[in-house]
Protein backbone atom coordinates (compact mmCIF):
# COMPACT_ATOMS: atom_id res chain seq x y z
CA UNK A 1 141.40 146.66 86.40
CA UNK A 2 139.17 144.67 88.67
CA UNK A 3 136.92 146.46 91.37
CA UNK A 4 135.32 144.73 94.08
CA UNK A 5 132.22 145.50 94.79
CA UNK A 6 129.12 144.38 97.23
CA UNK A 7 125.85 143.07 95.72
CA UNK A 8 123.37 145.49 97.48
CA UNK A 9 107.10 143.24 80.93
CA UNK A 10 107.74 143.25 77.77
CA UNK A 11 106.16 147.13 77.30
CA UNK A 12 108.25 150.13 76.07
CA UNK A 13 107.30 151.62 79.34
CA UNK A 14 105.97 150.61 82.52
CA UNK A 15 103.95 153.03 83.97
CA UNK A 16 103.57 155.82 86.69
CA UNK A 17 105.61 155.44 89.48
CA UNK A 18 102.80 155.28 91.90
CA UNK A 19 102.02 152.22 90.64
CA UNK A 20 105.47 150.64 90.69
CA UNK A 21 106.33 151.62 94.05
CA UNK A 22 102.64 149.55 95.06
CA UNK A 23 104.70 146.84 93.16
CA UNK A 24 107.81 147.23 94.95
CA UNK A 25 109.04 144.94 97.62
CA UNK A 26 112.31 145.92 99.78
CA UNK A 27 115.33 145.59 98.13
CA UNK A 28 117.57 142.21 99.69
CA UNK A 29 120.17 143.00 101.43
CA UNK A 30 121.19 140.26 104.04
CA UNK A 31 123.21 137.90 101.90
CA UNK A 32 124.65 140.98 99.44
CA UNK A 33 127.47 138.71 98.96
CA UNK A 34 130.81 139.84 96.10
CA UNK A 35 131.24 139.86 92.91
CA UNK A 36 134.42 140.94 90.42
CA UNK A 37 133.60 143.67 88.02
CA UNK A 38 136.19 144.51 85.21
CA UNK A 39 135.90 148.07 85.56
CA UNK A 40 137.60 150.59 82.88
CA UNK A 41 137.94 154.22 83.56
CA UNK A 42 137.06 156.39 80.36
CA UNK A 43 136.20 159.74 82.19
CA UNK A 44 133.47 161.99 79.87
CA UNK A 45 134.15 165.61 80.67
CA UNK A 46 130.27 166.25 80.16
CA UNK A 47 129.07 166.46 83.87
CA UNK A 48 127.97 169.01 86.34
CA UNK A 49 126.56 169.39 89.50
CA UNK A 50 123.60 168.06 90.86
CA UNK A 51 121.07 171.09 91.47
CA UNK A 52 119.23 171.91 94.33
CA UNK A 53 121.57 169.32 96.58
CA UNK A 54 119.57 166.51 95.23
CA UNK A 55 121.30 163.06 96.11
CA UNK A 56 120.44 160.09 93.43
CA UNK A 57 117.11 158.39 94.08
CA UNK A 58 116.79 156.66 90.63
CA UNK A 59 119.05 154.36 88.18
CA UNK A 60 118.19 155.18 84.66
CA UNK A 61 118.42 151.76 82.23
CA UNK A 62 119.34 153.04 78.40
CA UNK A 63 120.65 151.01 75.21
CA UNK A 64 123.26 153.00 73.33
CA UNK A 65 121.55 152.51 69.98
CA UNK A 66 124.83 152.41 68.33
CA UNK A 67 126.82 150.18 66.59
CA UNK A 68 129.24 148.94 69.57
CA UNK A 69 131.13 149.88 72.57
CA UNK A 70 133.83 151.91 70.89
CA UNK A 71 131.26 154.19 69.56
CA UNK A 72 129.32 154.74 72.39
CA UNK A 73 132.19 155.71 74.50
CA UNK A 74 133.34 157.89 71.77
CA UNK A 75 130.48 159.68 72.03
CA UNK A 76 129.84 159.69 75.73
CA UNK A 77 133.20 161.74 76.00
CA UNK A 78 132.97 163.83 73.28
CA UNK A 79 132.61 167.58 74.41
CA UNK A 80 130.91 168.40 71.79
CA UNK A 81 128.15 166.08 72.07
CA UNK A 82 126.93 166.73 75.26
CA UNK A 83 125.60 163.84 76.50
CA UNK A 84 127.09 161.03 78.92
CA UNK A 85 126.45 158.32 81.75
CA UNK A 86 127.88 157.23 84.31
CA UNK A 87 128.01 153.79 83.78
CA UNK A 88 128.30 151.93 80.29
CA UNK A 89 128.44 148.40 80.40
CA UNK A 90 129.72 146.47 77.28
CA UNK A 91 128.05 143.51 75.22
CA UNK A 92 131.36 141.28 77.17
CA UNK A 93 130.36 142.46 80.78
CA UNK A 94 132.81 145.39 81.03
CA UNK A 95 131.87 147.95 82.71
CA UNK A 96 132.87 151.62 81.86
CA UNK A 97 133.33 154.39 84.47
CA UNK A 98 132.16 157.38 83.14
CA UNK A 99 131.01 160.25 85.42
CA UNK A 100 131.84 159.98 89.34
CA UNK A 101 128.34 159.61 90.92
CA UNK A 102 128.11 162.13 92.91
CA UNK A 103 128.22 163.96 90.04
CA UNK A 104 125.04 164.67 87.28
CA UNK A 105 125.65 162.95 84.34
CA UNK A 106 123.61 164.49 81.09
CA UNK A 107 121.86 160.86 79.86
CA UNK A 108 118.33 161.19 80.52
CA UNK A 109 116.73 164.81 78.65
CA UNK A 110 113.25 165.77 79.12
CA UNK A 111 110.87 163.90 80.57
CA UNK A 112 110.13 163.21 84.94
CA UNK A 113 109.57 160.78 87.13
CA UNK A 114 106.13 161.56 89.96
CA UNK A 115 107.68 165.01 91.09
CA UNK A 116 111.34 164.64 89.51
CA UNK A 117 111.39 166.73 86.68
CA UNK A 118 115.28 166.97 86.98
CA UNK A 119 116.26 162.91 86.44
CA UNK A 120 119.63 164.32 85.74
CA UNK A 121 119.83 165.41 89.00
CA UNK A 122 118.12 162.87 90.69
CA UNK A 123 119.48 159.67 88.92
CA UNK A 124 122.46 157.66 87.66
CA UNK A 125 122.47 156.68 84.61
CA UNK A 126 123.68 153.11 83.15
CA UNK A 127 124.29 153.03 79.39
CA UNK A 128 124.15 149.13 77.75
CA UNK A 129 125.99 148.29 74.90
CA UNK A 130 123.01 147.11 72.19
CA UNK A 131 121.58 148.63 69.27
CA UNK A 132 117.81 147.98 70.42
CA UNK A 133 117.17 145.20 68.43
CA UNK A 134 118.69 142.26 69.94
CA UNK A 135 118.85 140.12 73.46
CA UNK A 136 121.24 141.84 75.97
CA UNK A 137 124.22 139.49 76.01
CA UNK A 138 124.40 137.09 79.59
CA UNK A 139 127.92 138.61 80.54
CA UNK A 140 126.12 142.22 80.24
CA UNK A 141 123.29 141.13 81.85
CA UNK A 142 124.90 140.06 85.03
CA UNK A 143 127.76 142.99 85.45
CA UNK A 144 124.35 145.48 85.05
CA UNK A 145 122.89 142.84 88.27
CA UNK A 146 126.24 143.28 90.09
CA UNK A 147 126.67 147.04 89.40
CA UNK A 148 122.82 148.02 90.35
CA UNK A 149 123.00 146.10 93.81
CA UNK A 150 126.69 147.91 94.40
CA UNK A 151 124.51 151.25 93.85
CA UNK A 152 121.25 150.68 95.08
CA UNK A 153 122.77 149.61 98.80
CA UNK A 154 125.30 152.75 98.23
CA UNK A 155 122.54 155.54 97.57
CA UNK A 156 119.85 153.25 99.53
CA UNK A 157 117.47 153.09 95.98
CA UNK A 158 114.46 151.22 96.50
CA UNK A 159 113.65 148.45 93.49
CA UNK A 160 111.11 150.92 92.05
CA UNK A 161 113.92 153.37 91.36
CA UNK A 162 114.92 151.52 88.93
CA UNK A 163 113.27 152.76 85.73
CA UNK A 164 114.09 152.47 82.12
CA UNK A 165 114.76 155.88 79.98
CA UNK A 166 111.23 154.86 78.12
CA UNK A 167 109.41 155.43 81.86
CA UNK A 168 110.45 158.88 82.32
CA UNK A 169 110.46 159.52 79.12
CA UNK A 170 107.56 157.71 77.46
CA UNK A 171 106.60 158.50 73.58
CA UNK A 172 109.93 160.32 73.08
CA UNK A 173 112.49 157.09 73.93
CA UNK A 174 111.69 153.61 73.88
CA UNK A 175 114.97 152.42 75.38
CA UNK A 176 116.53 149.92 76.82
CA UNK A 177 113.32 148.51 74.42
CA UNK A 178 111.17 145.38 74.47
CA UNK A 179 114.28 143.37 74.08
CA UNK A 180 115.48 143.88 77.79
CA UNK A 181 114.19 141.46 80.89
CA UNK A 182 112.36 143.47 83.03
CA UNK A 183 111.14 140.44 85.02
CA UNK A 184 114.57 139.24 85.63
CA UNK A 185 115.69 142.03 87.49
CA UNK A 186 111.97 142.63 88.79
CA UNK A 187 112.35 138.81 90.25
CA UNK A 188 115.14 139.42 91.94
CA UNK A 189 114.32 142.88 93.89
CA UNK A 190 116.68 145.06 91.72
CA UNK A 191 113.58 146.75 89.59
CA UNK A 192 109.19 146.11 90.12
CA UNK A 193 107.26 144.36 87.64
CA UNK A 194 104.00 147.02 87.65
CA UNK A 195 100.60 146.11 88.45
CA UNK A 196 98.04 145.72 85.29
CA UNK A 197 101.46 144.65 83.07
CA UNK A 198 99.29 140.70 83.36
CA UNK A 199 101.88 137.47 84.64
CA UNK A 200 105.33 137.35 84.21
CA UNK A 201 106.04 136.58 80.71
CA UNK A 202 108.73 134.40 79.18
CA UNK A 203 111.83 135.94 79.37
CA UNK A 204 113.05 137.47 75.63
CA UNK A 205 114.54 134.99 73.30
CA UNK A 206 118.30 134.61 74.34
CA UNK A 207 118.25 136.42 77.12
CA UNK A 208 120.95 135.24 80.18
């Protein structure tokens, strides 16, 4: 199935988000153009609501650590696991439909953001195919592009929303990991690159 949708630092972690929002321009959104997303629905039953009426204000980046797709799906929607995204997007570009958003996905644990010590409530969560050790594929690279402008203009998220599970999280997780372009996305308005992190460095060997 193909969905239509509308286009809106090589550290572990990146900082506070005081300073990334000092960082952060607004996000583009006069030429959000369209792009084709292969979208496949593989609904987890491990959601809930989102407490407090909190509406997402932050995209969460992971890596599934795992040994492909097919396993991280498996356990995405495995009751017994208890864990999930909404989103997981597949070494090919696929992307996986997990948990409706407007519902609270349980991918991001313990850990907070400034004053968000619920990021399950407060976030979506996007779950990339890679075992942490190697570049994120190009065809992954751009679907995760094309699916955080689609959200970021639908839930008005500012660029430094965009956070990585090792920001919120930091000593405990180190995903999506040193491997993942930062800048790229940081160059293009869909995430900051923080203050005191020096000049943009080269982007990581066979990156898209």
């Amino acid at each position: 199935m193909r969905l239509r949708l509308h286009r809106g630092r090589q550290r572990h972690h990146r900082g506070r988000p005081e300073a990334q929002a000092r960082a952060g321009g607004a996000h583009r959104r006069g030429d959000l153009g369209q792009h084709d997303l292969r979208i496949l629905h593989h609904p987890s039953p491990n959601h809930g609501e989102r407490r407090g009426g909190m509406r997402p204000r932050l995209v969460v980046l992971h890596h599934t650590a795992m040994a492909g797709v097919g396993a991280a799906l498996a356990r995405l929607c495995d009751p017994a696991a208890e864990v999930s995204a909404h989103w997981l997007i597949g070494a090919d570009g696929a992307v996986h439909a997990l948990v409706p958003e407007e519902r609270r996905a349980w991918h991001a644990g313990a850990g907070a953001w400034g004053r968000v010590t619920d990021v399950n409530s407060a976030s979506i969560g996007i779950e990339l195919d890679n075992p942490g050790d190697r570049p994120f594929a190009a065809a992954q690279m751009r679907a995760l592009e094309t699916l955080l402008d689609a959200i970021m203009a639908r839930w008005n998220i500012p660029p430094q929303g965009v956070i990585g599970h090792s920001d919120m999280a930091p000593g405990r997780k180190r995903d999506p990991g040193a491997r993942f372009d930062w800048f790229r996305l940081a160059r293009a308005g869909r995430s900051v690159w923080p203050p005191g992190a020096g000049g943009a460095p080269d982007p990581p060997r066979g990156s898209g």
